[in-house]
C-alpha atoms as a PDB file:
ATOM      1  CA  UNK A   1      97.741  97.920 140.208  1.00  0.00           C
ATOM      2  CA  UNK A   2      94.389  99.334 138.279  1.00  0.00           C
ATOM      3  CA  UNK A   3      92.392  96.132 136.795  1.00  0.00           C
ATOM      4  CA  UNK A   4      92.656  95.854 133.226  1.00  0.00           C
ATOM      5  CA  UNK A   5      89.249  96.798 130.741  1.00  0.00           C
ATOM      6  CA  UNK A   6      89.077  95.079 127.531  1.00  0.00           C
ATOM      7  CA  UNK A   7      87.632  96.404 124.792  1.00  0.00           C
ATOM      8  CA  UNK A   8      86.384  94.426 121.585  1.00  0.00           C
ATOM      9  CA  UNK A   9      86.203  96.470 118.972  1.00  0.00           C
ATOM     10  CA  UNK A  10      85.848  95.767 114.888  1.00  0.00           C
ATOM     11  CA  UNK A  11      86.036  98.351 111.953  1.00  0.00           C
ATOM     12  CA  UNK A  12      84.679  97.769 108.416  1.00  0.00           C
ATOM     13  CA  UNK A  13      86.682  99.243 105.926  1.00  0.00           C
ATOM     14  CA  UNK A  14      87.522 100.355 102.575  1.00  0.00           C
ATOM     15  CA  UNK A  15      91.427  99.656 101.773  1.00  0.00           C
ATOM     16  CA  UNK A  16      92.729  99.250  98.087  1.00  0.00           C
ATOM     17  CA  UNK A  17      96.245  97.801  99.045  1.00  0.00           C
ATOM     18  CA  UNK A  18      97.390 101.345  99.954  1.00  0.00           C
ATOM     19  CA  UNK A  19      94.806 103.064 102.035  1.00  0.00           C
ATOM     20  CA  UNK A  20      92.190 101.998 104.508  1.00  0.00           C
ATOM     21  CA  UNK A  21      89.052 104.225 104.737  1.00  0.00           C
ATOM     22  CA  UNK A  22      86.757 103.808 107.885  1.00  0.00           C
ATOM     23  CA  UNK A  23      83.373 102.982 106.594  1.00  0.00           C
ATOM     24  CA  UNK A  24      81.700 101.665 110.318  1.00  0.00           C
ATOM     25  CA  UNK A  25      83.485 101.173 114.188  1.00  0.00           C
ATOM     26  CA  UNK A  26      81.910  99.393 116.962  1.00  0.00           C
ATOM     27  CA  UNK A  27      83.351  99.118 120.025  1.00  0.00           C
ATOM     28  CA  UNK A  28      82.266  97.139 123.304  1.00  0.00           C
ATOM     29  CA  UNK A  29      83.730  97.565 126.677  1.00  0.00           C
ATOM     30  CA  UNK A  30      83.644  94.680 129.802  1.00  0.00           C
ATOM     31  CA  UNK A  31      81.729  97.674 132.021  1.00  0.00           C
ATOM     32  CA  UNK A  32      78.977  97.479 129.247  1.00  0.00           C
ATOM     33  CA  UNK A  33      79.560 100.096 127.702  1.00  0.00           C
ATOM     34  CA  UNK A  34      79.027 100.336 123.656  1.00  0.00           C
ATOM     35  CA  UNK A  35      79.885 102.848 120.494  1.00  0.00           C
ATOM     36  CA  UNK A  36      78.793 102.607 117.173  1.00  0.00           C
ATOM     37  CA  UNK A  37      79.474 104.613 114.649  1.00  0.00           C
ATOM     38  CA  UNK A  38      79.369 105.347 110.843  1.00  0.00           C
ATOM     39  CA  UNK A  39      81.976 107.803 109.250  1.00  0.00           C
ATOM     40  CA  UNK A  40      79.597 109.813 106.883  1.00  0.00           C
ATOM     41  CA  UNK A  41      82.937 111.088 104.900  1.00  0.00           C
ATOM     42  CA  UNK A  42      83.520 107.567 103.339  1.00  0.00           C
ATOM     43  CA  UNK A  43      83.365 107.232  99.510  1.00  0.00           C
ATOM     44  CA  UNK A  44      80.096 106.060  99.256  1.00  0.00           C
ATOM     45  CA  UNK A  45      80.276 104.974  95.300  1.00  0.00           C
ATOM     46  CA  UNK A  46      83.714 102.922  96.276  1.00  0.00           C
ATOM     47  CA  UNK A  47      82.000 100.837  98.719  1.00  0.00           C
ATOM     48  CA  UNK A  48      78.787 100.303  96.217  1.00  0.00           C
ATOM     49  CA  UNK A  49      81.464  99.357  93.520  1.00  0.00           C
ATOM     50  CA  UNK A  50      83.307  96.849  95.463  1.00  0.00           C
ATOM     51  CA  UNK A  51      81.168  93.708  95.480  1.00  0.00           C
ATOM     52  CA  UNK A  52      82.617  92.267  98.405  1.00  0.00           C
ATOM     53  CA  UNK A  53      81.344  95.416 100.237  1.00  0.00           C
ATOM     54  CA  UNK A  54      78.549  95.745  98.809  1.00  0.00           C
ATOM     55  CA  UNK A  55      76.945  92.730  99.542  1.00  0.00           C
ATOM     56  CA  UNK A  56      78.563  92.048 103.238  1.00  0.00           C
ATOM     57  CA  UNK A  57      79.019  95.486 104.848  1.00  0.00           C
ATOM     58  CA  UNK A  58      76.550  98.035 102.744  1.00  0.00           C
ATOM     59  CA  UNK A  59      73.253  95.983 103.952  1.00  0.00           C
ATOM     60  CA  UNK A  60      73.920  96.612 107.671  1.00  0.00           C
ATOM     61  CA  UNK A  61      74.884 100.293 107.454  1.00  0.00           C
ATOM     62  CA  UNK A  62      72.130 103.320 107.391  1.00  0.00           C
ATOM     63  CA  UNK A  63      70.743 103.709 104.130  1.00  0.00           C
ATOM     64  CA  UNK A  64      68.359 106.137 102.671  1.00  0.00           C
ATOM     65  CA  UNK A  65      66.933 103.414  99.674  1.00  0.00           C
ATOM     66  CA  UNK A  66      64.882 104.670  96.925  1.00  0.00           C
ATOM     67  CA  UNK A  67      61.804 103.961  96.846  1.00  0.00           C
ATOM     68  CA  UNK A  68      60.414 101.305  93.899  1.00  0.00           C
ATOM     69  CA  UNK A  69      60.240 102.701  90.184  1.00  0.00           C
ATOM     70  CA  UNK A  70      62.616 105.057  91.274  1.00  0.00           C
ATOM     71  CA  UNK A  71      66.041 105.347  89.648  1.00  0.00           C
ATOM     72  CA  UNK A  72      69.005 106.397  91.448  1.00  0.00           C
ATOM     73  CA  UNK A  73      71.176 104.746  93.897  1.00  0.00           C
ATOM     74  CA  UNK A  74      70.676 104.016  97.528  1.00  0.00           C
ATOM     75  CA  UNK A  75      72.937 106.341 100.076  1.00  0.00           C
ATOM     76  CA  UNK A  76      73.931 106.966 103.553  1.00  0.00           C
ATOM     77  CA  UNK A  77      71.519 108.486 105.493  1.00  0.00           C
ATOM     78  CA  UNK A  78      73.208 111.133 107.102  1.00  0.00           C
ATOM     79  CA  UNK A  79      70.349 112.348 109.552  1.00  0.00           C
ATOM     80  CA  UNK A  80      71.403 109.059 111.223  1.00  0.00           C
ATOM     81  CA  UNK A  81      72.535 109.038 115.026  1.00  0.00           C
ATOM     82  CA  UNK A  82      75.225 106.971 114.033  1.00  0.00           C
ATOM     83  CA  UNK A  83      76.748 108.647 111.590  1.00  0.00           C
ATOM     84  CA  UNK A  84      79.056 110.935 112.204  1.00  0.00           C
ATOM     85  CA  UNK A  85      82.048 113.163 110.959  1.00  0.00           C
ATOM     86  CA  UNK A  86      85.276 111.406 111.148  1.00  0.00           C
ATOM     87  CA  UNK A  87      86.738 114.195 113.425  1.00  0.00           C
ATOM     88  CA  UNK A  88      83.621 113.767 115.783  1.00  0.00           C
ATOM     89  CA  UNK A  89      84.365 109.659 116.109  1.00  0.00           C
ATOM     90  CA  UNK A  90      87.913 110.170 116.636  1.00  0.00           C
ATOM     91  CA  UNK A  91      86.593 112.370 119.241  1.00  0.00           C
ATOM     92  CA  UNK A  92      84.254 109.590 120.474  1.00  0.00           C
ATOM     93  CA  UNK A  93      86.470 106.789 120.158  1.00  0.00           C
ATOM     94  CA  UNK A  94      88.823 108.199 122.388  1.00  0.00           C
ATOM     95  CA  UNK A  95      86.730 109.160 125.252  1.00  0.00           C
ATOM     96  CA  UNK A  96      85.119 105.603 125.007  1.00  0.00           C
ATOM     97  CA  UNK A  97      88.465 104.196 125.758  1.00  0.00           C
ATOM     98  CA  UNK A  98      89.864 107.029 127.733  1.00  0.00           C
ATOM     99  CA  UNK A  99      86.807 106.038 129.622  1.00  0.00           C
ATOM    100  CA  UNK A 100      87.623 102.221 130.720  1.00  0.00           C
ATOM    101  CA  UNK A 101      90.332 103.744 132.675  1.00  0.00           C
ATOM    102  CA  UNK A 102      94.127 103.895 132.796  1.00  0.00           C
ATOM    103  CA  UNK A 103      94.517  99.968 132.012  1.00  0.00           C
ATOM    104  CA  UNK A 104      92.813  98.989 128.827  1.00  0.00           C
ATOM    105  CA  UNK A 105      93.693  96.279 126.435  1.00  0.00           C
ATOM    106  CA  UNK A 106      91.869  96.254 123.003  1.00  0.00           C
ATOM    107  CA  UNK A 107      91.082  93.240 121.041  1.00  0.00           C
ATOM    108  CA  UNK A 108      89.820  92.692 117.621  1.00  0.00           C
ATOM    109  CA  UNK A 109      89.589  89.373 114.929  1.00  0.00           C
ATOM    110  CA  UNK A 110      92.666  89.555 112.670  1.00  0.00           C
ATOM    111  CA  UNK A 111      93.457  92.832 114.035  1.00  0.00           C
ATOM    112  CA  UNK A 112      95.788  94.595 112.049  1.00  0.00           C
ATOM    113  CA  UNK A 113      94.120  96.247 109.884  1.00  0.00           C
ATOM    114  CA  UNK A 114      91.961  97.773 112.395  1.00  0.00           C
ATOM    115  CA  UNK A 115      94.499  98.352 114.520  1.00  0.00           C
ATOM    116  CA  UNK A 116      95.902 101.072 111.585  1.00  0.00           C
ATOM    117  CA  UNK A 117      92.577 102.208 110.829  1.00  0.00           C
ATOM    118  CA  UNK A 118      91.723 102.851 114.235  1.00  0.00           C
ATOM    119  CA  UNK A 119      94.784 104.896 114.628  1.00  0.00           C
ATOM    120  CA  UNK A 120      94.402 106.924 111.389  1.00  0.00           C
ATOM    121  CA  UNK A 121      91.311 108.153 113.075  1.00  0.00           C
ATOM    122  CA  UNK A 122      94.109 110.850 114.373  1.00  0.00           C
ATOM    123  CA  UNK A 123      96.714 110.882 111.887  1.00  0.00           C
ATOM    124  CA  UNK A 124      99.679 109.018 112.552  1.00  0.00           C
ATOM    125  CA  UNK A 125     101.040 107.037 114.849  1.00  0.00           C
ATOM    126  CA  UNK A 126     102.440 109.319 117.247  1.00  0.00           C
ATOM    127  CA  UNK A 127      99.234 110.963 117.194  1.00  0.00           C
ATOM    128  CA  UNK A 128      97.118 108.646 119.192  1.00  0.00           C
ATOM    129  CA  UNK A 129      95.707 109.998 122.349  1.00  0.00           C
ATOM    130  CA  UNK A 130      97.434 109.282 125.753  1.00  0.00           C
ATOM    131  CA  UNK A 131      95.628 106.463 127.445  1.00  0.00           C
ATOM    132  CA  UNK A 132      94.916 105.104 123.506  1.00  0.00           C
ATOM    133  CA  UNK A 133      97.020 101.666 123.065  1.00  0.00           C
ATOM    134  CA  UNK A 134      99.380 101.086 120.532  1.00  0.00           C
ATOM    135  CA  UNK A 135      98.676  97.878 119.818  1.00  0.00           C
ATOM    136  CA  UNK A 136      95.364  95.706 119.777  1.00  0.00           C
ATOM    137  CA  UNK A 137      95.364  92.173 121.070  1.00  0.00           C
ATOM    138  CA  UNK A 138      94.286  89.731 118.108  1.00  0.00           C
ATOM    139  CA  UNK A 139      91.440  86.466 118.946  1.00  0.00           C
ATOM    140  CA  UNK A 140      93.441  84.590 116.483  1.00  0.00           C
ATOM    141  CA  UNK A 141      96.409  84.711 117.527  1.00  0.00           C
ATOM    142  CA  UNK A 142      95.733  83.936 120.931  1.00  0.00           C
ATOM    143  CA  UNK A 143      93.247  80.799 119.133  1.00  0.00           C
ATOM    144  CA  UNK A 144      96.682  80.085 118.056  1.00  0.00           C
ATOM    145  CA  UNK A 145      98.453  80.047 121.468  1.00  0.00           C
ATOM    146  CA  UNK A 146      96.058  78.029 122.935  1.00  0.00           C
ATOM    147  CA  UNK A 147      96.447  75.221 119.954  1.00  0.00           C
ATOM    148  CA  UNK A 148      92.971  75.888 119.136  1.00  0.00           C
ATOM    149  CA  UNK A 149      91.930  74.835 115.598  1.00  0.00           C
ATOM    150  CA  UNK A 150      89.943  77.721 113.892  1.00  0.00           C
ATOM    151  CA  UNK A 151      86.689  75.901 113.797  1.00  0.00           C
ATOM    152  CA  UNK A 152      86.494  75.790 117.639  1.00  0.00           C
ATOM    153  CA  UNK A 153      85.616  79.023 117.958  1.00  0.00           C
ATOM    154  CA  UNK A 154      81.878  79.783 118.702  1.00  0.00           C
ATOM    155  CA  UNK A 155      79.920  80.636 116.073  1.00  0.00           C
ATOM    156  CA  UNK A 156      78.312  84.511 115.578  1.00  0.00           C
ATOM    157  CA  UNK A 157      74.911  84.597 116.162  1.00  0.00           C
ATOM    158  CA  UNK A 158      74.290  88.409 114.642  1.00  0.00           C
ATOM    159  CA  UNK A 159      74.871  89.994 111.482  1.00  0.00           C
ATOM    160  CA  UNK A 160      78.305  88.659 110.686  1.00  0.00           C
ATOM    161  CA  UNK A 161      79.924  92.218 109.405  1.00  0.00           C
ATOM    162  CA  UNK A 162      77.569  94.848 110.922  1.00  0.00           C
ATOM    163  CA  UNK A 163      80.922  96.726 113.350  1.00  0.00           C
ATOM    164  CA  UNK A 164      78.447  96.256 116.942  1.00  0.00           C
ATOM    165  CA  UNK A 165      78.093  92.910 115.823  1.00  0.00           C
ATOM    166  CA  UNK A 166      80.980  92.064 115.459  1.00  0.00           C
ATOM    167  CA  UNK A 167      82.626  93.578 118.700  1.00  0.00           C
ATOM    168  CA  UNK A 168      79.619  91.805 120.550  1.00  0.00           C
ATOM    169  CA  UNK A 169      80.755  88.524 119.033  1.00  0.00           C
ATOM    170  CA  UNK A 170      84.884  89.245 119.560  1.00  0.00           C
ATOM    171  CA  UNK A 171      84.087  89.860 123.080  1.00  0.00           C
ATOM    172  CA  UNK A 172      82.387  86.536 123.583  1.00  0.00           C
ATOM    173  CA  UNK A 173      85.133  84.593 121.414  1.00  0.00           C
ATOM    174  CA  UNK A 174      87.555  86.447 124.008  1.00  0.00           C
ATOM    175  CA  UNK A 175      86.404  85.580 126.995  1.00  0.00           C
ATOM    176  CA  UNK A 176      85.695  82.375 125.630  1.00  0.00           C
ATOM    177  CA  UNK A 177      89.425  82.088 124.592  1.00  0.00           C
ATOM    178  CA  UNK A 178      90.055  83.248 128.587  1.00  0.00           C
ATOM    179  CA  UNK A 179      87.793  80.083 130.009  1.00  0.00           C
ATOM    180  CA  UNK A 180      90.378  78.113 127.988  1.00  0.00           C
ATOM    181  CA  UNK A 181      93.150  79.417 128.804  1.00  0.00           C
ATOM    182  CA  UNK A 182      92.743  79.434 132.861  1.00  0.00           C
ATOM    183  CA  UNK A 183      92.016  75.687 132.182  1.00  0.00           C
ATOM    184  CA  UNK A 184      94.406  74.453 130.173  1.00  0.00           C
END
């Protein structure tokens, strides 16, 4: 039996009840391996709009910012590295995971909505690459399983809602979780 690779992984998006739009992915494998990536299709003004957004995610992406006196709004800077054409991180996304070999688990905090965005990245569903899984682990609920009050978890140390940051802190709440759990 192949050992298992997880991969932490956590998507900022922008979803209206009805859609979810990948604004940033990060992804971070146990070989230590990591992706980042910005999707340089998202709608820019949307995100700026949404205060939420605005004031959480927008600060940690790539910005071109105007320079004082001015007018104008800041934007993506899309001679980044990191940002990319959605088609090109689907593209990247899969051969990250495809990568960690034929036994992969992913695992984000509260999940589900990244799980579907993630997917999305190829269409439906049924679309996801072979060797892609169909589900993503969750930290919570597993906090749950363990009878782990929320507050026990450790506490991030980076930028709290910058993707890489995230995934870097999901994968030491993880294998924090996994300590736990062998000892309990």
């Amino acid at each position: 039996m192949a050992a298992v690779t997880a991969i932490d992984y956590d998507l900022e998006f922008l979803e209206d009840g009805r859609t979810i739009e990948l604004i940033s992915i990060g992804m971070v494998a146990d070989d230590g391996r990591e992706l980042y990536a910005v999707n340089a299709e998202f709608d820019q003004a949307a995100v700026r709009g949404h205060p939420w957004l605005r004031g959480n995610v927008w600060p940690h992406l790539p910005v071109v910012q105007n320079p004082p006196g001015v007018r104008g709004v800041d934007r993506l800077d899309l001679d980044d590295p990191a940002v990319r054409p959605r088609a090109q991180i689907a593209r990247a996304v899969a051969d990250f995971i495809l990568a960690a070999g034929p036994e992969v688990e992913l695992w984000a905090n509260y999940g589900a909505y990244d799980h579907v965005c993630l997917a999305q990245l190829w269409g439906p569903m049924v679309a996801l690459p072979e060797g892609v899984p169909m589900f993503t682990h969750d930290i919570q609920q597993e906090r749950s399983r363990l009878g782990l009050p929320v507050g026990a978890l450790p506490a991030q140390q980076e930028s709290e809602h910058h993707a890489l940051a995230d995934a870097r802190h999901n994968q030491i709440v993880r294998r924090w979780l996994a300590e736990r759990g062998r000892s309990a």
